[in-house]
C-alpha atoms as a PDB file:
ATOM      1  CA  UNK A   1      15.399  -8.529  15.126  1.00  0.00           C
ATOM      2  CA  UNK A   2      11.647  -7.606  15.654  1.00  0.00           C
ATOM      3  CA  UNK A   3      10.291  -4.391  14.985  1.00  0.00           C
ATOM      4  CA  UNK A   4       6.473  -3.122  16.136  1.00  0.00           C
ATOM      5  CA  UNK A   5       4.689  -1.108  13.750  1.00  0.00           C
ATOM      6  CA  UNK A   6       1.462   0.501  15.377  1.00  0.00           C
ATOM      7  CA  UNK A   7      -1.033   2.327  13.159  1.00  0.00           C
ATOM      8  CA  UNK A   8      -3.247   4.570  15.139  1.00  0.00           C
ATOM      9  CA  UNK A   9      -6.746   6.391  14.317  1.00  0.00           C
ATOM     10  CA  UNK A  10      -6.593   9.833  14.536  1.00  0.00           C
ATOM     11  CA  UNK A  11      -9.588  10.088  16.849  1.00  0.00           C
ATOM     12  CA  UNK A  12      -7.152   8.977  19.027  1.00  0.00           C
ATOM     13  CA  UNK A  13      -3.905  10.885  18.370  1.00  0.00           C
ATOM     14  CA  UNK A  14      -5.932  14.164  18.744  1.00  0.00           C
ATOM     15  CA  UNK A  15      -7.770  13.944  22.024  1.00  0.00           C
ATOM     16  CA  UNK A  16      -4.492  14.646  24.967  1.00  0.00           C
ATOM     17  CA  UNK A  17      -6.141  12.208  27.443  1.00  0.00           C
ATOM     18  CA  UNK A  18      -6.416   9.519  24.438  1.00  0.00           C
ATOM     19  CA  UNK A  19      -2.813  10.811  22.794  1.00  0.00           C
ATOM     20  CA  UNK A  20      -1.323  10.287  26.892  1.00  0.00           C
ATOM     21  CA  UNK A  21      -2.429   6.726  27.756  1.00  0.00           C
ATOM     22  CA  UNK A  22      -1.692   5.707  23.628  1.00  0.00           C
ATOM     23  CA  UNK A  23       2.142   7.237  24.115  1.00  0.00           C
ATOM     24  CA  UNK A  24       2.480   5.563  27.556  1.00  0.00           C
ATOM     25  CA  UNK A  25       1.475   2.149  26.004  1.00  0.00           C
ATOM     26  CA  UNK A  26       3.663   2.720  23.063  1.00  0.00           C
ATOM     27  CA  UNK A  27       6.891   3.692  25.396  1.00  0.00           C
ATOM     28  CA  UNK A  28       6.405   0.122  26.990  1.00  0.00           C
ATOM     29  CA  UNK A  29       6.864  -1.925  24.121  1.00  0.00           C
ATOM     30  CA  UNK A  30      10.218  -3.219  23.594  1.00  0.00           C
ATOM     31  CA  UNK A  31      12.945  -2.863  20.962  1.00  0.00           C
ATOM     32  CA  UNK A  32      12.413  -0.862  17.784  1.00  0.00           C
ATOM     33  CA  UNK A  33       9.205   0.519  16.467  1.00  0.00           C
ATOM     34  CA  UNK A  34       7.381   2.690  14.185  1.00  0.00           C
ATOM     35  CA  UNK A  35       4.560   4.703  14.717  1.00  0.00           C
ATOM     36  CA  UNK A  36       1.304   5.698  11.567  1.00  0.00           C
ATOM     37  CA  UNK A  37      -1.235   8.158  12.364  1.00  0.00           C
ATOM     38  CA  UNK A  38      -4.064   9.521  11.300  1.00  0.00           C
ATOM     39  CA  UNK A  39      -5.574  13.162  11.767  1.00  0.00           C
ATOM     40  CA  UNK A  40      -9.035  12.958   9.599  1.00  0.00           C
ATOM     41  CA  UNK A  41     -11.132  14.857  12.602  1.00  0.00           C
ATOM     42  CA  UNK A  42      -8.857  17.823  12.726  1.00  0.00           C
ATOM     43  CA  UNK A  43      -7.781  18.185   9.184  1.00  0.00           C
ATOM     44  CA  UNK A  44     -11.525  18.333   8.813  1.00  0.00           C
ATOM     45  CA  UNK A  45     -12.129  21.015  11.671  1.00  0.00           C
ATOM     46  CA  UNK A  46      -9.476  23.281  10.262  1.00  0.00           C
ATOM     47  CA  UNK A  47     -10.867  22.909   6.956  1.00  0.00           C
ATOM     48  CA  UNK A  48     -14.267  23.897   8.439  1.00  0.00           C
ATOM     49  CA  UNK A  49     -12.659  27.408  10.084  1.00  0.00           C
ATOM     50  CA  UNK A  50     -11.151  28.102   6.522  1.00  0.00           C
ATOM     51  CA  UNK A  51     -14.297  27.492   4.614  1.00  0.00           C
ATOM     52  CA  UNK A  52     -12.997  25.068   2.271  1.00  0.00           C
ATOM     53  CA  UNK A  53     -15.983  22.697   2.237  1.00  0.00           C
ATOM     54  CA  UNK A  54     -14.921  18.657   2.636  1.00  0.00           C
ATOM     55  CA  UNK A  55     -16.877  16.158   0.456  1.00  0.00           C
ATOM     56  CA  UNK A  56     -16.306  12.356   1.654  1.00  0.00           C
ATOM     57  CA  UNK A  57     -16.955   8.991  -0.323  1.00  0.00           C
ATOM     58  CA  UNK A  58     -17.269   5.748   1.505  1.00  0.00           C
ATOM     59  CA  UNK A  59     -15.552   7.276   4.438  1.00  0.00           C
ATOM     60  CA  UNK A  60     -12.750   8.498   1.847  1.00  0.00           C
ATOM     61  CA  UNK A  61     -11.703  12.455   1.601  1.00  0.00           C
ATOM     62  CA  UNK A  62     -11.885  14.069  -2.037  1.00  0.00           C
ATOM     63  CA  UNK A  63      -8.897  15.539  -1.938  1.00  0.00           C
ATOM     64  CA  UNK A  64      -8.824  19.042  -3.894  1.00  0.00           C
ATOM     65  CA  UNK A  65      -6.086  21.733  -3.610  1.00  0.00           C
ATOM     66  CA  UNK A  66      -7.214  23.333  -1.523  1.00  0.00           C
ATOM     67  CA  UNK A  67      -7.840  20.468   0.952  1.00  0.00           C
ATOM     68  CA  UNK A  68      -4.300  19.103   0.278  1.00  0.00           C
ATOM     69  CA  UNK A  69      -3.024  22.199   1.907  1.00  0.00           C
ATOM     70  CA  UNK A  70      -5.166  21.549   4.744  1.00  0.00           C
ATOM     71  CA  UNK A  71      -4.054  18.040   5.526  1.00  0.00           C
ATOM     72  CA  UNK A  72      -0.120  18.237   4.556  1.00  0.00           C
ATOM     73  CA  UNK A  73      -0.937  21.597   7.455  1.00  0.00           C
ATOM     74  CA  UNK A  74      -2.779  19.102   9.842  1.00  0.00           C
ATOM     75  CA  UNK A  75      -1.137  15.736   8.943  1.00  0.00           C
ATOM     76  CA  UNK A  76       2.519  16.502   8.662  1.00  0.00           C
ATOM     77  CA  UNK A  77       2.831  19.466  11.238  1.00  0.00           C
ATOM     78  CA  UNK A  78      -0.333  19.825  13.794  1.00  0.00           C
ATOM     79  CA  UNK A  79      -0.762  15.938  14.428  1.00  0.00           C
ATOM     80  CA  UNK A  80       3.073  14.646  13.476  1.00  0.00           C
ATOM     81  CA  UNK A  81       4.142  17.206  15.882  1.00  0.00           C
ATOM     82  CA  UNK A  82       2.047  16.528  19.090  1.00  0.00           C
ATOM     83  CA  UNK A  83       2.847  13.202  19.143  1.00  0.00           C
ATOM     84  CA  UNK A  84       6.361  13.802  18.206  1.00  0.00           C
ATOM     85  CA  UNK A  85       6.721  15.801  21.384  1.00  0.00           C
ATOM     86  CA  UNK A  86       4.826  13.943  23.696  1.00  0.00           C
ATOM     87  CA  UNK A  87       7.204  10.716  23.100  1.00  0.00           C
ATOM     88  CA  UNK A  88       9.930  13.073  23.399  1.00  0.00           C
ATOM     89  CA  UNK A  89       8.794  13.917  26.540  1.00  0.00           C
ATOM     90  CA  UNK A  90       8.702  10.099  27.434  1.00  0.00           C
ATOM     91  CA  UNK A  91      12.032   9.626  26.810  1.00  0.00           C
ATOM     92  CA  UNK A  92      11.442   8.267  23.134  1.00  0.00           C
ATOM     93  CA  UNK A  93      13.555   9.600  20.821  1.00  0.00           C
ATOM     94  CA  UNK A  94      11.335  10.003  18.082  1.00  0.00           C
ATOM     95  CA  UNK A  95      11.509  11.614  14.762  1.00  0.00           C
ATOM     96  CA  UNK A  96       8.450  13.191  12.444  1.00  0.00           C
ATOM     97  CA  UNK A  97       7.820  12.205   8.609  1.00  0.00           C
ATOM     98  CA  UNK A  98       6.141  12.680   6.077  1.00  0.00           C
ATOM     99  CA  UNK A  99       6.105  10.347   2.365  1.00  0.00           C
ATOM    100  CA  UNK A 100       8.509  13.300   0.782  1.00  0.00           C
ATOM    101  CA  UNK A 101      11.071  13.333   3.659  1.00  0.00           C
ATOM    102  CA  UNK A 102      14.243  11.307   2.783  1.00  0.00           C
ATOM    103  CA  UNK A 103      11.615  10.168  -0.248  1.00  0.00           C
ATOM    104  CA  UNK A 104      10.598   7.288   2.186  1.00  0.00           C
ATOM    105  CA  UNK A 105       7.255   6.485   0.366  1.00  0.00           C
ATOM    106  CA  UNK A 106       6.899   7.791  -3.267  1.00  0.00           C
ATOM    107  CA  UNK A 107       2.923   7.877  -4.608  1.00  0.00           C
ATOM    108  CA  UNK A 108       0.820   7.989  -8.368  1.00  0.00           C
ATOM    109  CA  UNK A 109      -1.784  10.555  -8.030  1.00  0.00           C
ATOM    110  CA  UNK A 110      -5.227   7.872  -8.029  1.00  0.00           C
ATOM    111  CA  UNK A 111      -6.358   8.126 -11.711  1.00  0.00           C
ATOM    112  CA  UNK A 112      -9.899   9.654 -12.266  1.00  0.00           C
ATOM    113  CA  UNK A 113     -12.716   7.025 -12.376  1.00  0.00           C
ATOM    114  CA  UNK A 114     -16.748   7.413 -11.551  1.00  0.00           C
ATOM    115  CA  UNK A 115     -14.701   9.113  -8.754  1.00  0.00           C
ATOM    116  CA  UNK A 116     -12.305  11.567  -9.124  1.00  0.00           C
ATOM    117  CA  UNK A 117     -10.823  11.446  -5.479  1.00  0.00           C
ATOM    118  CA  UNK A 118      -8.415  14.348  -6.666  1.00  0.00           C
ATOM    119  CA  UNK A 119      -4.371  14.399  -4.910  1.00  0.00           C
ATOM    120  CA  UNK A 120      -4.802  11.400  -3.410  1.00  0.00           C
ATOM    121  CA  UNK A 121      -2.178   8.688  -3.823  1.00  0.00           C
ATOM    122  CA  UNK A 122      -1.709   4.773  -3.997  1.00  0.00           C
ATOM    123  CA  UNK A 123       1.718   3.720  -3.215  1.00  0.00           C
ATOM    124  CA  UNK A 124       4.044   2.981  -5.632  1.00  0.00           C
ATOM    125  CA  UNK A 125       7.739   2.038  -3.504  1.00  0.00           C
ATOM    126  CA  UNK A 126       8.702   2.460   0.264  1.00  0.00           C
ATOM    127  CA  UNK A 127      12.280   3.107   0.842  1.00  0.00           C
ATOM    128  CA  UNK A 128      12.701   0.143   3.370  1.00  0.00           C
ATOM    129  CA  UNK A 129      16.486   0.811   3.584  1.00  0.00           C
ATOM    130  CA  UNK A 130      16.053   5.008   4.667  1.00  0.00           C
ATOM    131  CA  UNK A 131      14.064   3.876   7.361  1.00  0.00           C
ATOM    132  CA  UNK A 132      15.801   1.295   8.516  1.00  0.00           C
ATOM    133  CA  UNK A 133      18.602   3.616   8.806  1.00  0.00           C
ATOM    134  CA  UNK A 134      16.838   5.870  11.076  1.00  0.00           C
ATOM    135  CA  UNK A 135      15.822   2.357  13.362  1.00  0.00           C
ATOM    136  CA  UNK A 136      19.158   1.339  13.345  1.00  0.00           C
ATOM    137  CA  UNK A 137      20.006   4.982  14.653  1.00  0.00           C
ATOM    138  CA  UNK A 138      18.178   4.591  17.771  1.00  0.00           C
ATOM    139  CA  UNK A 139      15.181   6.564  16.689  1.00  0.00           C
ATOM    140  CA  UNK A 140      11.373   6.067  16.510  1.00  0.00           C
ATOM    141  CA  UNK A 141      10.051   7.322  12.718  1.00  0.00           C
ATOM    142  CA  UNK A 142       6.280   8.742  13.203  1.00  0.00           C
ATOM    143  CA  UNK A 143       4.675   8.554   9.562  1.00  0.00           C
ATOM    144  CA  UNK A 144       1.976  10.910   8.816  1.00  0.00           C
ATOM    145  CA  UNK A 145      -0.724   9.885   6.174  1.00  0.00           C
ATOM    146  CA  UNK A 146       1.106  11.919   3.212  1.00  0.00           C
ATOM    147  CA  UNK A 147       3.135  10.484   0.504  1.00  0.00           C
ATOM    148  CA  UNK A 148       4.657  12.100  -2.719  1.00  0.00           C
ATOM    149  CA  UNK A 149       5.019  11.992  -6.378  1.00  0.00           C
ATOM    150  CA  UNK A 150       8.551  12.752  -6.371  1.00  0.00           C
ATOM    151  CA  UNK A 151       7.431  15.803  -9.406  1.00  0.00           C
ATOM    152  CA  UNK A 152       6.863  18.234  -6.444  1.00  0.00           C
ATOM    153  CA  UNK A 153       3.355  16.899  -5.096  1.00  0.00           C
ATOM    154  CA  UNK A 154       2.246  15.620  -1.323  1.00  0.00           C
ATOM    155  CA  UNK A 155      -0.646  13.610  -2.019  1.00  0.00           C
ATOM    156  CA  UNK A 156      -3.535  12.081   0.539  1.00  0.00           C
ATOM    157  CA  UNK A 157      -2.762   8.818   1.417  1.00  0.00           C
ATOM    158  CA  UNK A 158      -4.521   6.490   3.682  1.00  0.00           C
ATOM    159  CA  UNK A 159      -3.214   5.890   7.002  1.00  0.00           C
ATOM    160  CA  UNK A 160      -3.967   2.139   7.302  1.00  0.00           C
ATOM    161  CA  UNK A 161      -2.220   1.633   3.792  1.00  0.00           C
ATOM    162  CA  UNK A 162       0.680   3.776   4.684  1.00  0.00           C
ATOM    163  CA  UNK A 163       1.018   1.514   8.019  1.00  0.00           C
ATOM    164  CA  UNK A 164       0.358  -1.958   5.803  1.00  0.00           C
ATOM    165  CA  UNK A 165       2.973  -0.757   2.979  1.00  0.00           C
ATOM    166  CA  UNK A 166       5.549   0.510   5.086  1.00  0.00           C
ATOM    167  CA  UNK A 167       5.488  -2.776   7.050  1.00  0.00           C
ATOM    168  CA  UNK A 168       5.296  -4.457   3.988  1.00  0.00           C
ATOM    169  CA  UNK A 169       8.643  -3.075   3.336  1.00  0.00           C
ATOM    170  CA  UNK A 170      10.567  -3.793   6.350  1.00  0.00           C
ATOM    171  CA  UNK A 171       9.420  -7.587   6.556  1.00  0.00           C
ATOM    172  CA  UNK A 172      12.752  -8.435   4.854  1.00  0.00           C
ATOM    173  CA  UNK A 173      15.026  -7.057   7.122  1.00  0.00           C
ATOM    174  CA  UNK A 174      12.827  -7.355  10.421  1.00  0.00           C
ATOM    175  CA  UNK A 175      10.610  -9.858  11.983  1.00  0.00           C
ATOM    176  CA  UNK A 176       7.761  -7.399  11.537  1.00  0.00           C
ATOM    177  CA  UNK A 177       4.306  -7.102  13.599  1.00  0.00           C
ATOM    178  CA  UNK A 178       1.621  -4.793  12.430  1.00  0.00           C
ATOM    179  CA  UNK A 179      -0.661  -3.336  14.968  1.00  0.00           C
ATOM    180  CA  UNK A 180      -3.742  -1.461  14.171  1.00  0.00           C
ATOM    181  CA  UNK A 181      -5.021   0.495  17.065  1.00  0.00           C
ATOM    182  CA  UNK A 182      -8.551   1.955  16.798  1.00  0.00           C
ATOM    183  CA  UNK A 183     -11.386   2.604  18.938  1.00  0.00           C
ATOM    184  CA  UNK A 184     -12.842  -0.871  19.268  1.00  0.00           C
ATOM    185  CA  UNK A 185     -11.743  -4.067  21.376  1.00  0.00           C
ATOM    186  CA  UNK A 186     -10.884  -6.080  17.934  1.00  0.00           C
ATOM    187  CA  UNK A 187     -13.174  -6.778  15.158  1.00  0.00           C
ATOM    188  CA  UNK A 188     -16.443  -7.269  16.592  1.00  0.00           C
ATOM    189  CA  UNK A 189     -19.195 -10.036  15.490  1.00  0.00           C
ATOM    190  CA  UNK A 190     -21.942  -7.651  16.927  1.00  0.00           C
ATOM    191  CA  UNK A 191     -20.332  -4.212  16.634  1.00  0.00           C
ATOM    192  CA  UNK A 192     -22.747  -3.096  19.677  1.00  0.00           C
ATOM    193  CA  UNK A 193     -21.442  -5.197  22.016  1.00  0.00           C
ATOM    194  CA  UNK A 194     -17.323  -4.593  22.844  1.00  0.00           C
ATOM    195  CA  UNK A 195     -17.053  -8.444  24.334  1.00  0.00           C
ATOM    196  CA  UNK A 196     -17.833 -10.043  21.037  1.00  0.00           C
ATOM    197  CA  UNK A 197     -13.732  -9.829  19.772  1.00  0.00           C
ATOM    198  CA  UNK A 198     -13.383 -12.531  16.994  1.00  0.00           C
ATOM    199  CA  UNK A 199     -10.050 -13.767  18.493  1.00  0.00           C
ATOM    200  CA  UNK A 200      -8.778 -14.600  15.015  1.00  0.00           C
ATOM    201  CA  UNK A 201      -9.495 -14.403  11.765  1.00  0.00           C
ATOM    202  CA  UNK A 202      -8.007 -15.782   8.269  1.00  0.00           C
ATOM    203  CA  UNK A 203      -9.742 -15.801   4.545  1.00  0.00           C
ATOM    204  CA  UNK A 204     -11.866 -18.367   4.751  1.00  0.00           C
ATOM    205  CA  UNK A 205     -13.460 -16.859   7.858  1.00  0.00           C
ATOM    206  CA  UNK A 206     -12.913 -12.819   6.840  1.00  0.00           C
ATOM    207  CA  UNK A 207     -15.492 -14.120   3.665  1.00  0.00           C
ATOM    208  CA  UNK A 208     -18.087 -15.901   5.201  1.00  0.00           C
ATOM    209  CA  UNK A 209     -18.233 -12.754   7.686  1.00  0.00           C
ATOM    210  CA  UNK A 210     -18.286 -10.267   5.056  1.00  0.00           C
ATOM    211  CA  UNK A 211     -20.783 -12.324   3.355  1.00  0.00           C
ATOM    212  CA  UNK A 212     -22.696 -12.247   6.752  1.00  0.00           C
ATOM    213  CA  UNK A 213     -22.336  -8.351   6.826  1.00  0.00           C
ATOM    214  CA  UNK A 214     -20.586  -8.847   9.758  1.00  0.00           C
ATOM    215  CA  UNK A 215     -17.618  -7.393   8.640  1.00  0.00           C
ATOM    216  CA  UNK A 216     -18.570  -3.963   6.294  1.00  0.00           C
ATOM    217  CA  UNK A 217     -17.700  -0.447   5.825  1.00  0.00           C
ATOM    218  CA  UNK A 218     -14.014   0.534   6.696  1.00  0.00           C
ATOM    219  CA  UNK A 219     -13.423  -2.501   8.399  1.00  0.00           C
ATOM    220  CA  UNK A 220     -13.052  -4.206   4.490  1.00  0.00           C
ATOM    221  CA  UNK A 221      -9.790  -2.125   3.385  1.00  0.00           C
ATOM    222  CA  UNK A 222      -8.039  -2.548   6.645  1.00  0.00           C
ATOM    223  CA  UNK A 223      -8.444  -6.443   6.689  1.00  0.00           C
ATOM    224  CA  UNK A 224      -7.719  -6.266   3.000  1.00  0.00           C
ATOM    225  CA  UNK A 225      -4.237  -4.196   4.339  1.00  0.00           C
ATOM    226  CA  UNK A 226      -3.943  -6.722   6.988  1.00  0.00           C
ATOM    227  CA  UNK A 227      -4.102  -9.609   4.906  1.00  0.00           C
ATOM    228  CA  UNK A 228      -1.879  -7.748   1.692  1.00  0.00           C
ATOM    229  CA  UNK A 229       0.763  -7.149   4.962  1.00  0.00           C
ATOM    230  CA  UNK A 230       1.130 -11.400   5.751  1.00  0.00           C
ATOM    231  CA  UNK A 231       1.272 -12.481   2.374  1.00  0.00           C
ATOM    232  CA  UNK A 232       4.405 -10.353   1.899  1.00  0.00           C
ATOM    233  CA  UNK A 233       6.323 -11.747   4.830  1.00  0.00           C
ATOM    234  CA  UNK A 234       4.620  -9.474   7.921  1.00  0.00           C
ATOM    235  CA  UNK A 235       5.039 -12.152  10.651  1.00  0.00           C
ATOM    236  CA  UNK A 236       1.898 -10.546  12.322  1.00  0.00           C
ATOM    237  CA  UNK A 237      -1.314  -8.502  11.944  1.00  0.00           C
ATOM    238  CA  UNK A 238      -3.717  -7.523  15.379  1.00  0.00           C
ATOM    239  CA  UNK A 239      -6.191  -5.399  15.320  1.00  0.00           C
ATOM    240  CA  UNK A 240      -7.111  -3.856  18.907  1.00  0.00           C
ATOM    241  CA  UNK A 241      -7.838  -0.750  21.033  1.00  0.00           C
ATOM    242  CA  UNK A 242      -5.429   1.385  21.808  1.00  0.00           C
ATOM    243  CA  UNK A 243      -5.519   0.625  25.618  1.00  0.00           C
ATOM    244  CA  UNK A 244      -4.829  -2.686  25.048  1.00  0.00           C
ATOM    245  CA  UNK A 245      -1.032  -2.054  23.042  1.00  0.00           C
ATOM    246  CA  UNK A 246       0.759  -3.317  25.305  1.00  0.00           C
ATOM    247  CA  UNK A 247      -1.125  -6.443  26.689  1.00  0.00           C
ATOM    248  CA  UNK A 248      -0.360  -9.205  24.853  1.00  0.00           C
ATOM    249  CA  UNK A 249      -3.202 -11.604  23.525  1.00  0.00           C
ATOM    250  CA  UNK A 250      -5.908  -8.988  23.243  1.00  0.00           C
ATOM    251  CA  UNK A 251      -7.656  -8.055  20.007  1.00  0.00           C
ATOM    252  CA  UNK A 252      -8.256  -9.942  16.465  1.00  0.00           C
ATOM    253  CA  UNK A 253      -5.037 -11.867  15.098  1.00  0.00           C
ATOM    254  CA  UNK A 254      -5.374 -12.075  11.612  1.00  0.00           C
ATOM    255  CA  UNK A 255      -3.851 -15.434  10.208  1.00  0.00           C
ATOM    256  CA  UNK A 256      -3.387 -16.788   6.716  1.00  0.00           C
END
């Protein structure tokens, strides 16, 4: 059986013309699927209005108490919620998770380096079976960027990893497609100009265009996800815009 898993920037979960067309391409895609969001520009807003100052690294939250509250707040209610109910109100059946619930995806709290990146967690095991149960049940799980580390802890987990790990997971039991959805076409080879999409990409080509600079930034950890995902029996990786879901052949196919 195949099952879609779409990972989807929180720029565009959190804008309701954006969060409208993504849930209208996501209700046209057949058979079962899984949904991983994001939420960084709102968990940062809210933070803002509290007065709990944000400090970022390489595009990466440091993750204090105080800012864990924030994000399990924006994350696993705000976010998870509005696009829980808007595929509700598609006729999608959908259900809202975070890491802790059913302990789907159980976390180590990132040890202190040069960085300390604070409750922030790197996957340790992703109950493949608990969510299959929920597929197999007719419903649509939507992940939220939290994990836990099963002592009583949420911790900060990145949304791209979440998406890679949890299809990771399910490539035994399904014939599994990852989808990352972001703001861009595909990956670019001149990020200014949308109609450069690098159709596909495998390692041999991802080096020579991170060597080029051509590929940088946070483009690096979700081809790194991408490629993790295939060597551990993901059938398929495409990264694309959101618009383009549900049209088949658009976007970067990443290959071994």
């Amino acid at each position: 059986m195949n099952l879609t898993i779409v990972k989807v920037g929180g720029k565009i979960v959190e804008e309701p013309a954006t969060l409208a067309a993504l849930i209208k391409d996501f209700a046209r895609i057949e058979g079962p699927k899984l949904l991983v969001h994001g939420g960084g520009r709102s968990a940062t807003r809210l933070a803002g209005q509290l007065g709990i100052e944000q400090k970022m690294v390489d595009g990466r939250r440091i993750t204090d108490l105080e800012t864990l509250r924030v994000v399990t707040m924006v994350y696993g209610g705000l976010v998870n919620k509005n696009i829980v109910t808007s595929l509700q109100a598609a006729g999608i059946n959908a259900i809202g998770l975070t890491g802790a619930d059913m302990d789907i995806i159980r976390s180590h709290r990132r040890p202190a380096g040069e960085i300390d990146y604070g409750y922030v967690g790197d996957v340790d095991k992703v109950d493949a079976q608990a969510i299959a149960r929920l597929i197999e049940a007719g419903l649509v799980p939507v992940i939220a960027p939290l994990s836990h580390d099963g002592k009583g802890s949420m911790l900060n987990t990145n949304a791209d990893t979440i998406a890679s790990e949890v299809a990771q997971a399910l490539a035994p039991l399904y014939d599994t497609t990852l989808t990352f959805c972001f703001e861009k076409a595909g990956v670019l080879a001149d990020e200014n100009d949308d109609n450069s999409v690098i159709e596909k990409i495998d390692r041999v080509t991802y080096q020579q265009l991170r060597d080029q600079n051509i590929i940088a930034g946070g483009m690096i950890p979700k081809l790194d996800n991408a490629f993790k995902a295939l060597e551990s029996g993901v059938k398929e990786v495409i990264i694309t815009r959101a618009d383009a879901l549900a049209i088949p052949g658009r976007g970067t196919v990443i290959c071994n």
